[in-house]
N, C-alpha and C. Protein backbone atom coordinates (compact mmCIF):
# COMPACT_ATOMS: atom_id res chain seq x y z
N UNK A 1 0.84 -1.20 0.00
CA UNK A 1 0.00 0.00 0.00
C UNK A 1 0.87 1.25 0.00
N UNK A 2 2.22 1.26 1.14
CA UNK A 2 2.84 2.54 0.96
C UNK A 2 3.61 2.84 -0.29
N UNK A 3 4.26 1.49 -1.13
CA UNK A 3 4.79 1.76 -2.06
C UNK A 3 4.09 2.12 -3.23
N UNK A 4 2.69 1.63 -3.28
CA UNK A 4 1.51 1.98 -3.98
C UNK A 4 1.35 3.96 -3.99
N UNK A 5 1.14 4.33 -3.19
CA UNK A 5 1.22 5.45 -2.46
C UNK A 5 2.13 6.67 -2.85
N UNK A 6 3.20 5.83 -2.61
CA UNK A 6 4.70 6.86 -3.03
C UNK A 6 4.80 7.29 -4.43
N UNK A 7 4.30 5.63 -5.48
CA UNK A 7 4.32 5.86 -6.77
C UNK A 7 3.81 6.76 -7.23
N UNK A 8 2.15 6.90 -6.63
CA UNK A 8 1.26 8.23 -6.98
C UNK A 8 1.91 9.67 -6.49
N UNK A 9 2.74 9.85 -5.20
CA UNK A 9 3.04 11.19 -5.00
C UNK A 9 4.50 11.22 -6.03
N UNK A 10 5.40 10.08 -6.38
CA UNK A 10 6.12 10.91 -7.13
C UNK A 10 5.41 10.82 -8.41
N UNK A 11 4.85 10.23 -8.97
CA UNK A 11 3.84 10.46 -10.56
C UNK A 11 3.56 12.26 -10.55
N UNK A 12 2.96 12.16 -8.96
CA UNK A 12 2.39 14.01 -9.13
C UNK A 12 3.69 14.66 -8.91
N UNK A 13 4.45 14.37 -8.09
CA UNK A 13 5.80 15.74 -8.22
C UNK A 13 6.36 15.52 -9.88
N UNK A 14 6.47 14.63 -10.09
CA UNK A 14 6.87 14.36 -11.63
C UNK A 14 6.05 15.29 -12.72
N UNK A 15 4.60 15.44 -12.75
CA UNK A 15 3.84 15.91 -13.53
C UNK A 15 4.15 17.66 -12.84
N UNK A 16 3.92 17.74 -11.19
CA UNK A 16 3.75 19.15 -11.61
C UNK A 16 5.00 20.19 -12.10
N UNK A 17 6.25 19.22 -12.22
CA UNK A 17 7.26 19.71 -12.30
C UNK A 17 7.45 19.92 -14.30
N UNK A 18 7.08 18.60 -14.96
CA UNK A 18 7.17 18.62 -16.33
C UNK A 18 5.96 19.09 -17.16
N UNK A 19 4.40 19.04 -16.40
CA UNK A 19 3.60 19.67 -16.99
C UNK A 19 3.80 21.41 -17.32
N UNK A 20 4.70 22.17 -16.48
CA UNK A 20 4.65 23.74 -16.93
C UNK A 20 6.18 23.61 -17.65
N UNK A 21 7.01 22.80 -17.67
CA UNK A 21 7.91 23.21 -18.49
C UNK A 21 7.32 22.84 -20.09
N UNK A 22 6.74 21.81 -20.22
CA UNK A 22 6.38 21.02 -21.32
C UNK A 22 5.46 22.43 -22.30
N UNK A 23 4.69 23.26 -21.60
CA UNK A 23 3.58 24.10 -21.60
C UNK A 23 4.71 25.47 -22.60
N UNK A 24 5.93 25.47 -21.77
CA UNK A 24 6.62 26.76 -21.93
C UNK A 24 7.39 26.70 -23.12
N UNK A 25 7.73 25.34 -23.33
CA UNK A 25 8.61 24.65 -24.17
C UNK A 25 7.61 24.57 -25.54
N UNK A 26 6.31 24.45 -25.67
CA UNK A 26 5.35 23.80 -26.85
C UNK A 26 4.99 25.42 -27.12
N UNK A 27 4.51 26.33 -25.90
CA UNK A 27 3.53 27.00 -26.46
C UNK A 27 4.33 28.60 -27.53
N UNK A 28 5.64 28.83 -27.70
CA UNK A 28 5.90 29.85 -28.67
C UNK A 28 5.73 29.36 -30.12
N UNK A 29 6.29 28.01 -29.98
CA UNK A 29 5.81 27.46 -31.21
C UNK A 29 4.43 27.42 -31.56
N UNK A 30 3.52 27.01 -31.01
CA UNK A 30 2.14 26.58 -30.96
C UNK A 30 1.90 28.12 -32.06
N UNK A 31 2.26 28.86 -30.94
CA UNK A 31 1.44 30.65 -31.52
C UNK A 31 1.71 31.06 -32.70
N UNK A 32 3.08 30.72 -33.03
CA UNK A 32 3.74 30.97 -34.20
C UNK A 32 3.32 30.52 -35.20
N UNK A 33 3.18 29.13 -35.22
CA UNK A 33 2.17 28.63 -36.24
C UNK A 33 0.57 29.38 -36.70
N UNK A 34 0.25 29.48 -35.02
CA UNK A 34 -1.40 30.24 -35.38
C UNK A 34 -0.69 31.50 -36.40
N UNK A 35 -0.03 32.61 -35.78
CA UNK A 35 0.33 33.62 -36.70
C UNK A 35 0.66 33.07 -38.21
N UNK A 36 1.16 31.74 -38.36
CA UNK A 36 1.42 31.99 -40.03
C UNK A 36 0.00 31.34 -40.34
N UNK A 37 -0.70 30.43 -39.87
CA UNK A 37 -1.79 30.02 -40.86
C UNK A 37 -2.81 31.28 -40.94
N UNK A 38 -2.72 31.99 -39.62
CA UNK A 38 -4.02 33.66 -40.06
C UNK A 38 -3.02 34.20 -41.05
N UNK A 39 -2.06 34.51 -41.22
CA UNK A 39 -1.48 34.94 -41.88
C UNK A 39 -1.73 34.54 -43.88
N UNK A 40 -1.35 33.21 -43.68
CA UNK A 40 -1.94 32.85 -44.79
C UNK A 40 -3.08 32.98 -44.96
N UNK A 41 -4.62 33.11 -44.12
CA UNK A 41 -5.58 32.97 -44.62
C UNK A 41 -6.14 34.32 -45.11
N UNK A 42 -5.54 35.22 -44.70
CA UNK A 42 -5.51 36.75 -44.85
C UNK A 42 -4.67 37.06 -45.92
N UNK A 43 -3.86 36.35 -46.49
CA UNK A 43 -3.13 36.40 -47.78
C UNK A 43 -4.33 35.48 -49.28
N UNK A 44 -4.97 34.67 -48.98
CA UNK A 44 -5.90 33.95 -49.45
C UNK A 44 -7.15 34.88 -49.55
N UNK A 45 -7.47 35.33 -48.45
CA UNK A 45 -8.52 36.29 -48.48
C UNK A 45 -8.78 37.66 -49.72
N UNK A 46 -7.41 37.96 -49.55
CA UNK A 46 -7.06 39.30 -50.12
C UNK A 46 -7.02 38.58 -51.91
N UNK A 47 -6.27 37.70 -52.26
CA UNK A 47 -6.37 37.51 -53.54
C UNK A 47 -7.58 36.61 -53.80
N UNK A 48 -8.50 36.21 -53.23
CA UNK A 48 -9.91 36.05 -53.27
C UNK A 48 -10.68 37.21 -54.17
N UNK A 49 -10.61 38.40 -52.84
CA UNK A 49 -10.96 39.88 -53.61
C UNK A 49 -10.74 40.16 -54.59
N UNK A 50 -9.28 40.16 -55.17
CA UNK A 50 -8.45 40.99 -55.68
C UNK A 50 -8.91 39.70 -57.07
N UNK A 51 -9.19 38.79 -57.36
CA UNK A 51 -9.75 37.93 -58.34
C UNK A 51 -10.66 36.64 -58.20
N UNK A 52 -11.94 37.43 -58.19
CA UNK A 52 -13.10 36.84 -57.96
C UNK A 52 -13.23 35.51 -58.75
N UNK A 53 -12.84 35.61 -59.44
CA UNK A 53 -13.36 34.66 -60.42
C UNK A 53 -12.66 32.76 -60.37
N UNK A 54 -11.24 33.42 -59.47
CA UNK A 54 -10.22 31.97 -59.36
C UNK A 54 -10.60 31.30 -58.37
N UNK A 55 -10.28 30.03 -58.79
CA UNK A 55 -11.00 28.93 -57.45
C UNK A 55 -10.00 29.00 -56.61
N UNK A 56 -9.96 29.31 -55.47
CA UNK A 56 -8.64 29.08 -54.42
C UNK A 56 -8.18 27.70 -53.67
């Protein structure tokens, strides 16, 4: 039971220690991406306008 026990408290010191680095480490990338796909879709958008007639 205690070794049962221990496993779960280091599982949680384990998580709360790698869950915010993991977070800090993923999320500039994460954003960066959002910025290029609005980016592209606002580049798509504009030559939408700019020639109605092309299938995009």
């Amino acid at each position: 039971m205690h070794e049962a026990l221990a496993m779960l408290l280091g599982l949680l010191a384990w998580s709360v220690i790698f869950v915010p680095l993991f977070i800090v480490w993923w999320l500039p990338g994460h954003r960066e991406k959002q910025a290029l796909k609005a980016e592209a879709r606002r580049r798509e958008e504009r030559l939408r306008r700019r020639f109605p007639g092309r299938a995009a």
